[in-house]
C-alpha atoms as a PDB file:
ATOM      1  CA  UNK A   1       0.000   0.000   0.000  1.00  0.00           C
ATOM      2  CA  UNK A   2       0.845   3.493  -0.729  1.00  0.00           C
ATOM      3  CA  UNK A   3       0.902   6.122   2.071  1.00  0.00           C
ATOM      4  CA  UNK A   4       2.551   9.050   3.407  1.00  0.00           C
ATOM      5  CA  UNK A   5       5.713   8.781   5.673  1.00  0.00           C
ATOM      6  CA  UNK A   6       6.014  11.332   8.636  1.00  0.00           C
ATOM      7  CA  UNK A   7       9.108  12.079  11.070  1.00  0.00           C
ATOM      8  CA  UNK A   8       8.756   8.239  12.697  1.00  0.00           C
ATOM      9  CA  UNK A   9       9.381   6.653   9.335  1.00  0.00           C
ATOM     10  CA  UNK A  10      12.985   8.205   8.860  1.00  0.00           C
ATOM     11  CA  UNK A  11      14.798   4.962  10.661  1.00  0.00           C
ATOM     12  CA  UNK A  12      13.021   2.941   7.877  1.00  0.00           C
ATOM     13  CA  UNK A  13      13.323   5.157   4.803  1.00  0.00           C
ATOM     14  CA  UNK A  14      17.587   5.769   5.997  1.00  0.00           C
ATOM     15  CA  UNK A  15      17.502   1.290   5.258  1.00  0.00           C
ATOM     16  CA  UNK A  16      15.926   1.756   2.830  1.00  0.00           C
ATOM     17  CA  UNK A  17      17.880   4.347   0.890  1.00  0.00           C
ATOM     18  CA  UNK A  18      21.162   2.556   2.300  1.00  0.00           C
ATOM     19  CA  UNK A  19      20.299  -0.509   0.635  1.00  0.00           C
ATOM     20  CA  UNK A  20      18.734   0.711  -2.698  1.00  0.00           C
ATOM     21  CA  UNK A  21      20.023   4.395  -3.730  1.00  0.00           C
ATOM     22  CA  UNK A  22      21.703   3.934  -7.236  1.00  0.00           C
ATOM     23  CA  UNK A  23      23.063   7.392  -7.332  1.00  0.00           C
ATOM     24  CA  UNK A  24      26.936   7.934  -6.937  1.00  0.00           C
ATOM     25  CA  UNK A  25      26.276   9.972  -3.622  1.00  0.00           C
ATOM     26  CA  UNK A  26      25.365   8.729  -0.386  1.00  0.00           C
ATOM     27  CA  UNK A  27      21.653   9.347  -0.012  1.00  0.00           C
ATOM     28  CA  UNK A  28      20.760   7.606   3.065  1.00  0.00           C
ATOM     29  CA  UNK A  29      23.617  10.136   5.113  1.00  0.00           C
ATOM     30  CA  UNK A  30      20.828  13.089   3.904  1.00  0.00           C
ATOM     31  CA  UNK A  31      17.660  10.767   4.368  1.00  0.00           C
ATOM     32  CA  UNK A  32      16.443  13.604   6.772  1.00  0.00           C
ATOM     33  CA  UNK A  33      16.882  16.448   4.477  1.00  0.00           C
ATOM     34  CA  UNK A  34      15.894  15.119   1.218  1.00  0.00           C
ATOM     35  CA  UNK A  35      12.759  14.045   2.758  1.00  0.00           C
ATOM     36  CA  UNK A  36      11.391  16.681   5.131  1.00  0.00           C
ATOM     37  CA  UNK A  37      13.793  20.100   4.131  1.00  0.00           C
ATOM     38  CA  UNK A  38      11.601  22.650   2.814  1.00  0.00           C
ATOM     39  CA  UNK A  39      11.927  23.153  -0.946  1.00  0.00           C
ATOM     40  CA  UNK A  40      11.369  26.373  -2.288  1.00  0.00           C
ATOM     41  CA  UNK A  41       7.688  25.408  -2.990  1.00  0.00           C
ATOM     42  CA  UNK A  42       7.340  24.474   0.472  1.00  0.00           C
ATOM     43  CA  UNK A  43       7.495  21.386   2.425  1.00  0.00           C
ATOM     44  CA  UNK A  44       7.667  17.824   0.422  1.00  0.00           C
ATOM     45  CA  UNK A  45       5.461  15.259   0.378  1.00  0.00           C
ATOM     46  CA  UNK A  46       7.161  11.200   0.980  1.00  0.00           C
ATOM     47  CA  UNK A  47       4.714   8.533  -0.346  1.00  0.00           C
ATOM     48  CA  UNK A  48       6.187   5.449   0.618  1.00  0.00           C
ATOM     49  CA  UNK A  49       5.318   2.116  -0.175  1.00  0.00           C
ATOM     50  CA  UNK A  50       4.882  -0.954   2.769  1.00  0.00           C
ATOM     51  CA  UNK A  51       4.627  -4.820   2.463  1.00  0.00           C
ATOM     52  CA  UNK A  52       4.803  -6.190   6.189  1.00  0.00           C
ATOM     53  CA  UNK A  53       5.619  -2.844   7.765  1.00  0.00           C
ATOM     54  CA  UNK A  54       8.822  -2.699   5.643  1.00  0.00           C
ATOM     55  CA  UNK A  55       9.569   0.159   3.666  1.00  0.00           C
ATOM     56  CA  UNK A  56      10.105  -1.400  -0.021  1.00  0.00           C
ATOM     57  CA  UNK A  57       9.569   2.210  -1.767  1.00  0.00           C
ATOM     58  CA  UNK A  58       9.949   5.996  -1.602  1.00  0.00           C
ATOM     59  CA  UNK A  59       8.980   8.938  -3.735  1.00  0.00           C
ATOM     60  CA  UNK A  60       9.657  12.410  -2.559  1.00  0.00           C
ATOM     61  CA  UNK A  61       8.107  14.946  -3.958  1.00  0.00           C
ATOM     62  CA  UNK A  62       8.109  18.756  -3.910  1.00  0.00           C
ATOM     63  CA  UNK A  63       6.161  21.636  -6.339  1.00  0.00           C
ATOM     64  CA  UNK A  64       6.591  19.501  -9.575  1.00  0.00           C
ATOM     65  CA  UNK A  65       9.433  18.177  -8.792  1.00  0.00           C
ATOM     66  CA  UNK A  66      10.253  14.306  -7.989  1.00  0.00           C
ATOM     67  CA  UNK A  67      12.825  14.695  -5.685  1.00  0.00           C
ATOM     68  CA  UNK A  68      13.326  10.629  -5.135  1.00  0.00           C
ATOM     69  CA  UNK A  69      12.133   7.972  -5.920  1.00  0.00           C
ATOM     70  CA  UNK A  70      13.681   4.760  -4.593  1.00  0.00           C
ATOM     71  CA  UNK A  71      12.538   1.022  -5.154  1.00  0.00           C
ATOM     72  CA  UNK A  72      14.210  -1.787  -3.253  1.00  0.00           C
ATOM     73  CA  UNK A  73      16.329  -4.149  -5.472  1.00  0.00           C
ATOM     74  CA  UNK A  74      14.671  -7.512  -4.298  1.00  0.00           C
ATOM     75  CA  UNK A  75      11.001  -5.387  -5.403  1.00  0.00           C
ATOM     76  CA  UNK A  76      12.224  -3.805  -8.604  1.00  0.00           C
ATOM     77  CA  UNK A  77      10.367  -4.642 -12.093  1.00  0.00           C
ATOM     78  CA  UNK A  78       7.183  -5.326 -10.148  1.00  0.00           C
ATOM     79  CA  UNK A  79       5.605  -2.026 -11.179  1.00  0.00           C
ATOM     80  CA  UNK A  80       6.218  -0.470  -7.572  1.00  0.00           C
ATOM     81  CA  UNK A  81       8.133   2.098  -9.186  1.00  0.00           C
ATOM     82  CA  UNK A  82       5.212   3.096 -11.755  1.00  0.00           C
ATOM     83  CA  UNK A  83       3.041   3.059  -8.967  1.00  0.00           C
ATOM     84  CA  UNK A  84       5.115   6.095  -7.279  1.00  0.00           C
ATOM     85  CA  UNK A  85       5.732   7.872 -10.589  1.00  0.00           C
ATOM     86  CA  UNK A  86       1.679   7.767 -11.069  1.00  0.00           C
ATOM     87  CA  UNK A  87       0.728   8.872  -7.378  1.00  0.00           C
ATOM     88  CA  UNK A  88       3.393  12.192  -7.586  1.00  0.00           C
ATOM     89  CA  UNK A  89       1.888  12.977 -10.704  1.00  0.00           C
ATOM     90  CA  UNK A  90      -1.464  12.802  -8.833  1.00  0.00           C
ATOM     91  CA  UNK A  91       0.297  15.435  -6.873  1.00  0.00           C
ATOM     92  CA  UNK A  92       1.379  17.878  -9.825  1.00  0.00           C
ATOM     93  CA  UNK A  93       4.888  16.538 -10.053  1.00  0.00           C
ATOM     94  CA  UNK A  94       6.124  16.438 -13.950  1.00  0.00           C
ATOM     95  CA  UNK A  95       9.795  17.111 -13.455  1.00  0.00           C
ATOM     96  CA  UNK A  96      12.338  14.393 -12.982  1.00  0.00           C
ATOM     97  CA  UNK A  97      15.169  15.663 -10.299  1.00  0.00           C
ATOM     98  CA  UNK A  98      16.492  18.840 -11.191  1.00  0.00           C
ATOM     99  CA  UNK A  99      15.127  20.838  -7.776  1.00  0.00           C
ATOM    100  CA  UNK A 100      16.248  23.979  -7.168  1.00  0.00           C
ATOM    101  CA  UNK A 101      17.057  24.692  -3.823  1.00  0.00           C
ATOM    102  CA  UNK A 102      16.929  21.317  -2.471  1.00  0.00           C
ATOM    103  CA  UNK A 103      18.598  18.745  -4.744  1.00  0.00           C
ATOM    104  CA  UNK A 104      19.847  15.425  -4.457  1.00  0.00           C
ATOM    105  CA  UNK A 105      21.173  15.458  -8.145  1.00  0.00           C
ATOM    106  CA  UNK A 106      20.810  17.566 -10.795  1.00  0.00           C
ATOM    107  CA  UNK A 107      19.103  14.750 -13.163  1.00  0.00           C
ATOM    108  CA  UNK A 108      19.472  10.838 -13.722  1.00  0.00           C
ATOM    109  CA  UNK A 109      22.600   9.886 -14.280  1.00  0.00           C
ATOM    110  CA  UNK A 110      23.831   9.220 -17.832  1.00  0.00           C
ATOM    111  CA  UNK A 111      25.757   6.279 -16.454  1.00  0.00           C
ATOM    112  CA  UNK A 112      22.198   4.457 -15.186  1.00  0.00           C
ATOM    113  CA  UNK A 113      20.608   3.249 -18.432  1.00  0.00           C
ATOM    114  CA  UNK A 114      18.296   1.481 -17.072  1.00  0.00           C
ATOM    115  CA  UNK A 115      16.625   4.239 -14.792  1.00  0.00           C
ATOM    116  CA  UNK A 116      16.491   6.317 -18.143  1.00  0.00           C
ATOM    117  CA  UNK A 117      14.409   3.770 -19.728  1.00  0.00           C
ATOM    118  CA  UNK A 118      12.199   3.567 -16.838  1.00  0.00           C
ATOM    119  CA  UNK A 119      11.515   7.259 -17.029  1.00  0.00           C
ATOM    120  CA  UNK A 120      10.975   7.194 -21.000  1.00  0.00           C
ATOM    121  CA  UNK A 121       8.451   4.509 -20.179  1.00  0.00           C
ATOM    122  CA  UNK A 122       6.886   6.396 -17.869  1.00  0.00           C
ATOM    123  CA  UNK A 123       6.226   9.188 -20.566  1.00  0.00           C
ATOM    124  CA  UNK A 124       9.058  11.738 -19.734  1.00  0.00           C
ATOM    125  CA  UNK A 125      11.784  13.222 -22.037  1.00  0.00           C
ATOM    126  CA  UNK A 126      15.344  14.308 -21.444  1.00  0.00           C
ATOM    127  CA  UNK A 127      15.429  17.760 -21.350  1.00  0.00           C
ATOM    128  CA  UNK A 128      18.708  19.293 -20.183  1.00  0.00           C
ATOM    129  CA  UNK A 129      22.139  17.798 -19.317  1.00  0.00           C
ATOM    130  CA  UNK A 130      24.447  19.069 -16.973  1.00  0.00           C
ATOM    131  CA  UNK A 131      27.668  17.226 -14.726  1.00  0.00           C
ATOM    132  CA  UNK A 132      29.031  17.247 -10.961  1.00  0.00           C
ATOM    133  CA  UNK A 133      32.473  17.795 -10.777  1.00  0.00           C
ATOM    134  CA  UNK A 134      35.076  15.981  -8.345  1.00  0.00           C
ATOM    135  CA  UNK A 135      37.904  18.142  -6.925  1.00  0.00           C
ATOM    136  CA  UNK A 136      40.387  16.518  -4.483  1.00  0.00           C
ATOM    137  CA  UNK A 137      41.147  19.213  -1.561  1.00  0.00           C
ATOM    138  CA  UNK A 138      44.419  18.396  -0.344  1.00  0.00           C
ATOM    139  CA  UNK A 139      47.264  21.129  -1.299  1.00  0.00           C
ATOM    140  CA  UNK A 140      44.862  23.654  -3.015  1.00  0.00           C
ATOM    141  CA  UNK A 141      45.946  27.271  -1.879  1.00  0.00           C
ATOM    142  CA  UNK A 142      43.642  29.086   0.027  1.00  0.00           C
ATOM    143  CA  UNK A 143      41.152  32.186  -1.133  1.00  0.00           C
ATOM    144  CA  UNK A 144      42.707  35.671  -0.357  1.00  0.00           C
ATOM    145  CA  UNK A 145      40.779  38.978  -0.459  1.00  0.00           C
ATOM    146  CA  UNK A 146      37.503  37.393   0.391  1.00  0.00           C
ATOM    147  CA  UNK A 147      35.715  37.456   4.098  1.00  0.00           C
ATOM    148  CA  UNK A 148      32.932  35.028   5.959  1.00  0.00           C
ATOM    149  CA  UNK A 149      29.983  37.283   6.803  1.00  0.00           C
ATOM    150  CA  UNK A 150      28.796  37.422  10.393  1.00  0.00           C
ATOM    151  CA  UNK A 151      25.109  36.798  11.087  1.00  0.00           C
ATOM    152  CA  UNK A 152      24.461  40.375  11.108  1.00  0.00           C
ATOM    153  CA  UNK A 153      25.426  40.529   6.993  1.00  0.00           C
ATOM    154  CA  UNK A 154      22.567  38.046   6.764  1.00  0.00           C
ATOM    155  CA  UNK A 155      19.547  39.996   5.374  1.00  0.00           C
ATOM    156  CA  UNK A 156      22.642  42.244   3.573  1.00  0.00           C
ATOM    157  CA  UNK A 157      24.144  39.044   1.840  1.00  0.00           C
ATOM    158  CA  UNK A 158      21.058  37.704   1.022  1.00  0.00           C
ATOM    159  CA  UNK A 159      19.509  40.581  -0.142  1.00  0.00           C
ATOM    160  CA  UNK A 160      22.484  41.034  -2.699  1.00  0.00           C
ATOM    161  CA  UNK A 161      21.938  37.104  -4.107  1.00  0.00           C
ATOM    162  CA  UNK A 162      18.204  37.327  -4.995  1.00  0.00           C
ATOM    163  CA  UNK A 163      18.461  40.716  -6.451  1.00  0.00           C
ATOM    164  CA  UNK A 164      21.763  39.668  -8.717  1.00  0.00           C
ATOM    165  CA  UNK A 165      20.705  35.884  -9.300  1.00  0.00           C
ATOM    166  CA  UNK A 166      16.673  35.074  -7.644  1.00  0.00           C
ATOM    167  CA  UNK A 167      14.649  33.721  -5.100  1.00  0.00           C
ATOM    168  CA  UNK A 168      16.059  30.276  -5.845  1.00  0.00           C
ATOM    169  CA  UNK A 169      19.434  30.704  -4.990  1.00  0.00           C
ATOM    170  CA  UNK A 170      18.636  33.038  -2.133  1.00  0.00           C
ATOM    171  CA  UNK A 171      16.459  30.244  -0.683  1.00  0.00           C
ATOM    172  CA  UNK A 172      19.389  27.909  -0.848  1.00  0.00           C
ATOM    173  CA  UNK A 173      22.005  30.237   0.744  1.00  0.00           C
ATOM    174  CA  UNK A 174      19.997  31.105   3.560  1.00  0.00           C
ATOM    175  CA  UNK A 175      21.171  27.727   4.854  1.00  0.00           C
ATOM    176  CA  UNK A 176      24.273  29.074   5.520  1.00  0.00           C
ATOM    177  CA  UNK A 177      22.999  30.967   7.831  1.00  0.00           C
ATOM    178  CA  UNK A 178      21.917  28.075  10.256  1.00  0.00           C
ATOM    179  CA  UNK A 179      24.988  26.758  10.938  1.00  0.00           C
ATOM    180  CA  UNK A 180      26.973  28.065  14.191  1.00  0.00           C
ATOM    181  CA  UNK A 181      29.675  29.299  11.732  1.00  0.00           C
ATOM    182  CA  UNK A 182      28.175  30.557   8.033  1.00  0.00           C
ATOM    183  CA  UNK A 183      29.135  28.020   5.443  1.00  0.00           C
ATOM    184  CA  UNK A 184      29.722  31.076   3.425  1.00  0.00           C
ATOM    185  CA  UNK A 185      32.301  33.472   1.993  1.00  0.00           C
ATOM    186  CA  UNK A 186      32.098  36.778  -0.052  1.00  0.00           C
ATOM    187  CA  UNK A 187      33.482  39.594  -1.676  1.00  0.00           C
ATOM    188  CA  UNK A 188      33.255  43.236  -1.588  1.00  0.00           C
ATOM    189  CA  UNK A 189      34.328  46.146  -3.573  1.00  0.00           C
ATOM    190  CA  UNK A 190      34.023  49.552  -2.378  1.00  0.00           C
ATOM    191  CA  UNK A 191      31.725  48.689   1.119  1.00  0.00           C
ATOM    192  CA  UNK A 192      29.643  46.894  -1.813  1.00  0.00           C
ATOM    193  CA  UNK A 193      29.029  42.372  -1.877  1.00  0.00           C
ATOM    194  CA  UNK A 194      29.811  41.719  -5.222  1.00  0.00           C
ATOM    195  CA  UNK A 195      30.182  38.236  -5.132  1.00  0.00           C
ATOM    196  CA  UNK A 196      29.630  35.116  -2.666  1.00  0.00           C
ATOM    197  CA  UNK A 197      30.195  30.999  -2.820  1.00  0.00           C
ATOM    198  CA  UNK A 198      28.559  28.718   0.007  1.00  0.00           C
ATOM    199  CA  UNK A 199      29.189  25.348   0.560  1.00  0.00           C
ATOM    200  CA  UNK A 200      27.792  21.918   2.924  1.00  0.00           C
ATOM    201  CA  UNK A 201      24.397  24.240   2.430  1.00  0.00           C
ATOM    202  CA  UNK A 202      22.995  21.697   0.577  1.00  0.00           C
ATOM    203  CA  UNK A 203      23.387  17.732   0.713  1.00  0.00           C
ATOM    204  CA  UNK A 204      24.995  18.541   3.582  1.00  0.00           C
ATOM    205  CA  UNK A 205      27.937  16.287   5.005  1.00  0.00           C
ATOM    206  CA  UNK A 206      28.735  15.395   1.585  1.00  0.00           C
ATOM    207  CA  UNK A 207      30.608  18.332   0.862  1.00  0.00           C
ATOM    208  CA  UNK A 208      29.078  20.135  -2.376  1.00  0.00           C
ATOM    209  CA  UNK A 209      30.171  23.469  -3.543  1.00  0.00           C
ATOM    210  CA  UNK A 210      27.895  26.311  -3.864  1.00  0.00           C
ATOM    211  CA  UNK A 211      25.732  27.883  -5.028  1.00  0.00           C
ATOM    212  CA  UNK A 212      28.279  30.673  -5.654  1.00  0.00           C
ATOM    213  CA  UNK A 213      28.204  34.037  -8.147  1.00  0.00           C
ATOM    214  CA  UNK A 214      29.847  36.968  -9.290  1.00  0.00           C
ATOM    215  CA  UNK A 215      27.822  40.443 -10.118  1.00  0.00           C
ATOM    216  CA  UNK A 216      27.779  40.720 -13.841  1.00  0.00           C
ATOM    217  CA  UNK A 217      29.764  44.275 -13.885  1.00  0.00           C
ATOM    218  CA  UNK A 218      32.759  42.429 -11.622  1.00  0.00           C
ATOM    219  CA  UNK A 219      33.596  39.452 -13.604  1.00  0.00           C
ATOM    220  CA  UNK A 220      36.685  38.246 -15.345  1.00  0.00           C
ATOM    221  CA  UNK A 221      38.876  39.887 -11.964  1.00  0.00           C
ATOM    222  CA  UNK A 222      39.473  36.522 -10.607  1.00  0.00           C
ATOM    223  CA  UNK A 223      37.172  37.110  -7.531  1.00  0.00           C
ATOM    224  CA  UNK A 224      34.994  33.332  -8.436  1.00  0.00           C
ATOM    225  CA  UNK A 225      38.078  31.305  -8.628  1.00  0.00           C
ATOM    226  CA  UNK A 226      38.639  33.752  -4.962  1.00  0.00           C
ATOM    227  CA  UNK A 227      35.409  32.852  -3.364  1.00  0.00           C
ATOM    228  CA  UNK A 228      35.628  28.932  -4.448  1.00  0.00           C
ATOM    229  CA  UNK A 229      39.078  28.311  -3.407  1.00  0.00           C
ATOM    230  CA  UNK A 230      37.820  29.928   0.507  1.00  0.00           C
ATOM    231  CA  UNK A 231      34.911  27.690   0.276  1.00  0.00           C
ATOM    232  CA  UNK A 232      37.241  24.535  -0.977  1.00  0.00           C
ATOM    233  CA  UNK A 233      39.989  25.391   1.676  1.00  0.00           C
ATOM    234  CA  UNK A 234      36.724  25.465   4.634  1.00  0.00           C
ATOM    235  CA  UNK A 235      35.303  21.932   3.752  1.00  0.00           C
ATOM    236  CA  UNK A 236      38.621  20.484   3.524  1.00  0.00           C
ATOM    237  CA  UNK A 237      39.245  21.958   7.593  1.00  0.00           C
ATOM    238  CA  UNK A 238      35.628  20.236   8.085  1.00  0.00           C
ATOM    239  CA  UNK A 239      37.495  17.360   6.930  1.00  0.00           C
ATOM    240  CA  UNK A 240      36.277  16.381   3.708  1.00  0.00           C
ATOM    241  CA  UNK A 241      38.924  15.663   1.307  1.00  0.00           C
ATOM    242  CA  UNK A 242      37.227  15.973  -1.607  1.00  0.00           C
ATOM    243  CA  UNK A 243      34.440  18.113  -2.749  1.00  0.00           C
ATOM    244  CA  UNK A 244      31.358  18.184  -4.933  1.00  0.00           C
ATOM    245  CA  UNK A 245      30.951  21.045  -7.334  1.00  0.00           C
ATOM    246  CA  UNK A 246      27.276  20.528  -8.904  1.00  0.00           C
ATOM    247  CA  UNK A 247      24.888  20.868 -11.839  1.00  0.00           C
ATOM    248  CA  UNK A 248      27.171  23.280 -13.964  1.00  0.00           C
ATOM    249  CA  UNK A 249      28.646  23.533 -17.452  1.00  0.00           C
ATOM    250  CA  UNK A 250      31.435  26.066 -16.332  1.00  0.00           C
ATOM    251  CA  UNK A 251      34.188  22.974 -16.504  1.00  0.00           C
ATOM    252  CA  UNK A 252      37.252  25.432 -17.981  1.00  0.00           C
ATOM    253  CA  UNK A 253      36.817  27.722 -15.374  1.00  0.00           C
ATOM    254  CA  UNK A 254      36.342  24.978 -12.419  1.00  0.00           C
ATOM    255  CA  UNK A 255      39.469  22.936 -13.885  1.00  0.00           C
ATOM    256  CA  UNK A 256      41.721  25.883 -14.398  1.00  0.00           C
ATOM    257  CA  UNK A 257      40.935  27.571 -10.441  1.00  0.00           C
ATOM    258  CA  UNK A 258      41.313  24.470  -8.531  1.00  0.00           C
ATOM    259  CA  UNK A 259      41.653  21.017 -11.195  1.00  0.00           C
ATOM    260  CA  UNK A 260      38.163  19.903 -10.582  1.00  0.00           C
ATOM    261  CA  UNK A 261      37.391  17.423 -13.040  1.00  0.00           C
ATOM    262  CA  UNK A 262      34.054  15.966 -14.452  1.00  0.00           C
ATOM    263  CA  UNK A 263      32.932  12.851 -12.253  1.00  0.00           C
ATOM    264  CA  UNK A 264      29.119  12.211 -13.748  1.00  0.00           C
ATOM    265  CA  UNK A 265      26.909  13.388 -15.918  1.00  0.00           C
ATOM    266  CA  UNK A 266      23.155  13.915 -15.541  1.00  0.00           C
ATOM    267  CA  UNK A 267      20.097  14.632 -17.218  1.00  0.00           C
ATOM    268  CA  UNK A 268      16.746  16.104 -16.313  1.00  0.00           C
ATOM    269  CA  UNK A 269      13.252  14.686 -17.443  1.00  0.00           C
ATOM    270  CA  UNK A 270      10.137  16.261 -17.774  1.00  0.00           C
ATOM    271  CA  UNK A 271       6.667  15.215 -19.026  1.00  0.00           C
ATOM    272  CA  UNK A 272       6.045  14.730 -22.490  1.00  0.00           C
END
């Protein structure tokens, strides 16, 4: 049966994504976050699916967009996962992945053909490709001429994102903010923020990179490879050594600052 999971479910749905997540990220360390962090059309909704009180099945869904969807292996090709697919679309979802703000990935991944073919089945279309990038942390210099705000910059810093890049990426950055130290850095010019990079905002204690921008007028001075190299040279004294850098096409400027280097590929679907 098909029903909605609350707080008291997470123990269940953290085996569950241990034991059947196919993505090259470890979703059962953010089991709590993908399924009950806001997105930035509100809270989600987590239809799960039970045989004998065990979790077999999970769909997450926010807005339009399937967040996850997760079958177990030993109940896979039993139309479980159709099932899901059918009751989020019941609930307005018609994207595949792809959520701003709150993301697991930023699509399937290219390397999972079988998932793709379960997605063209279920009517949807590739739409948009984009990769991750891997970058290992260990001897990368640190950023210089960049500062970590203070909770008092917080309306100030956040302001500056949504008017320079939207709601979306203010939404996400704001996480920064609830950490006892702000997972953030930025850059001024003149009293002015022209720039910023967070990081471990989102997927957090996996160690992803950003989001992260540069006012249009101030670009080309060096201050994003600035603002990424602070962020890189924070995670790695959280103790990651190696970082995440997410759902963008920039891979000449990423490889040139700090050697990151494509690690997957992914692409979006969306209703026919």
């Amino acid at each position: 049966m098909i029903r909605t999971a609350w707080p008291h479910d997470l123990p269940g749905l953290r085996e569950l994504f241990a034991l059947a997540n196919d993505a090259p990220y470890d979703l059962a360390a953010v089991t709590e976050e993908k399924c009950f962090g806001l997105g930035i059309d509100g809270p989600p909704v987590v239809r799960i699916y039970e045989i004998a009180d065990r979790i077999i099945a999970a769909a997450v869904h926010c807005g339009r967009f399937l967040r996850i969807l997760t079958v177990a292996r030993d109940h896979r090709r039993r139309g479980i996962g159709s099932a899901l697919v059918t009751d989020a679309e019941d609930h307005g979802t018609s994207v595949i992945a792809a959520e701003p703000g709150n993301y697991f990935t930023p699509g399937v991944s290219m390397e999972d053909p079988g998932i793709r073919a379960f997605f063209h089945a279920c009517g949807y279309i590739e739409t948009r490709w984009t990769w991750n990038l891997d970058v290992p942390l260990a001897g990368l210099p640190p950023g210089t001429g960049v500062i970590r705000p203070t909770y008092e910059d917080a309306d100030r810093v956040l302001d500056f994102i949504e008017r320079d890049f939207g709601r979306i990426w203010r939404f996400e950055a704001a996480k920064a903010f609830e950490r006892d130290v702000p997972m953030m850095f930025i850059a001024e010019d003149e009293g002015a923020i022209v720039g910023f990079a967070a990081h471990d905002v989102n997927n957090r204690g996996l160690g992803f990179f950003g989001p992260t921008g540069v006012s249009a007028s101030m670009r080309g001075k060096g201050i994003g490879c600035r603002l990424l190299l602070a962020s890189l040279s924070d995670l790695h004294h959280l103790g990651y050594d190696r970082a995440v850098i997410p759902w963008t096409d920039a891979l000449d400027f990423y490889r040139k600052c700090c050697g990151a280097e494509p690690a997957h590929r992914f692409v979006a679907f969306a209703r026919k």
